[in-house]
Protein backbone atom coordinates (compact mmCIF):
# COMPACT_ATOMS: atom_id res chain seq x y z
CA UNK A 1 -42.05 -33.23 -34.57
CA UNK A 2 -45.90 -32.64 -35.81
CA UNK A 3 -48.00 -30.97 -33.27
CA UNK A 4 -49.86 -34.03 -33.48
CA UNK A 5 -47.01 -36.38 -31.91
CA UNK A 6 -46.26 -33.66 -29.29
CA UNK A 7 -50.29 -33.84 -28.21
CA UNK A 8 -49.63 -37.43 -28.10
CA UNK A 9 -46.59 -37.07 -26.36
CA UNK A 10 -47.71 -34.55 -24.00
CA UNK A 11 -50.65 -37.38 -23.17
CA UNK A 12 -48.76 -39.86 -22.41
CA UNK A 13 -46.81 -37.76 -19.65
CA UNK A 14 -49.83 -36.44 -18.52
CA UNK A 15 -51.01 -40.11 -17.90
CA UNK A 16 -47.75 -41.26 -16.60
CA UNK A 17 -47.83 -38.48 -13.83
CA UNK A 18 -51.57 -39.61 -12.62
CA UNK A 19 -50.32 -43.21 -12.30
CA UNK A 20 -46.93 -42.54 -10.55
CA UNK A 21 -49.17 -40.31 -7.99
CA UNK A 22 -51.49 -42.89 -7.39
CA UNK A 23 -54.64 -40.99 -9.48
CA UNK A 24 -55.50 -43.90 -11.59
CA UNK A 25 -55.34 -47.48 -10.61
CA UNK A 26 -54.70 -50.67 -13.04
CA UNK A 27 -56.58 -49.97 -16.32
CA UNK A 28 -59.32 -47.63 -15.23
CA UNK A 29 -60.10 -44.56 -16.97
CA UNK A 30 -59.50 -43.02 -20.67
CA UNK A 31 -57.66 -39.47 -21.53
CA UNK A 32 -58.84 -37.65 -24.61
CA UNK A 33 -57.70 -34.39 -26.32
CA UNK A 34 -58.71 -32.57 -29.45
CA UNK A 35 -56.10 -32.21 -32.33
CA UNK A 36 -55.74 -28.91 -34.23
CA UNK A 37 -57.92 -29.89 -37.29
CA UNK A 38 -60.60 -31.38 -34.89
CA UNK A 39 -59.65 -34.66 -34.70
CA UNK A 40 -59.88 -36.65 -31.55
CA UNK A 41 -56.91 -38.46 -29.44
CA UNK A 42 -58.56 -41.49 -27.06
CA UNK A 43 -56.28 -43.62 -24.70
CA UNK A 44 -56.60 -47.28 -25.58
CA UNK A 45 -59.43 -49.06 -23.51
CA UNK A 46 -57.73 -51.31 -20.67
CA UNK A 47 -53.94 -50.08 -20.67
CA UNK A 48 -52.28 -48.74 -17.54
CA UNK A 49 -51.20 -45.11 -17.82
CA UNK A 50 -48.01 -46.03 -16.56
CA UNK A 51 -47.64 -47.73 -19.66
CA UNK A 52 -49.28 -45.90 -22.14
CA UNK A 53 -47.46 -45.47 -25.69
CA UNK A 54 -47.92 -42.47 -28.10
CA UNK A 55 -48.28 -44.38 -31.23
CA UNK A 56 -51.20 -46.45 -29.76
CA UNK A 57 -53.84 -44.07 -29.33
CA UNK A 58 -56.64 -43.93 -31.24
CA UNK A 59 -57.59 -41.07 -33.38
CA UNK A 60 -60.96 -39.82 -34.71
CA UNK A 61 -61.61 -37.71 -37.24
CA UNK A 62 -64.12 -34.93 -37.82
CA UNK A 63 -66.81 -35.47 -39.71
């Protein structure tokens, strides 16, 4: 697995945990990281973090 998919990964767990604690409500809020190269990971706007799926966040590139 790419270190890429495990930031992804590791961002949809992280958003999983705020939801099942009661953090974050419906579809409120984004989570961003920065990749290795300088990219950028953004959560999708409106989907729950109890829901939220690796392959459908966005990514940004340096420029």
């Amino acid at each position: 697995m790419s270190v890429e998919a495990r930031l992804r990964e590791q961002i949809c767990l992280l958003a999983k945990s705020m939801f099942d604690r009661g953090l974050t409500g419906g579809s409120t809020g984004n989570i961003s990281a920065r990749t290795e190269d300088g990219g950028l990971l953004v959560s999708p706007t409106g989907t729950s973090f109890g829901r939220l799926d690796p392959g459908r966040l966005s990514r940004f590139d340096a420029s």
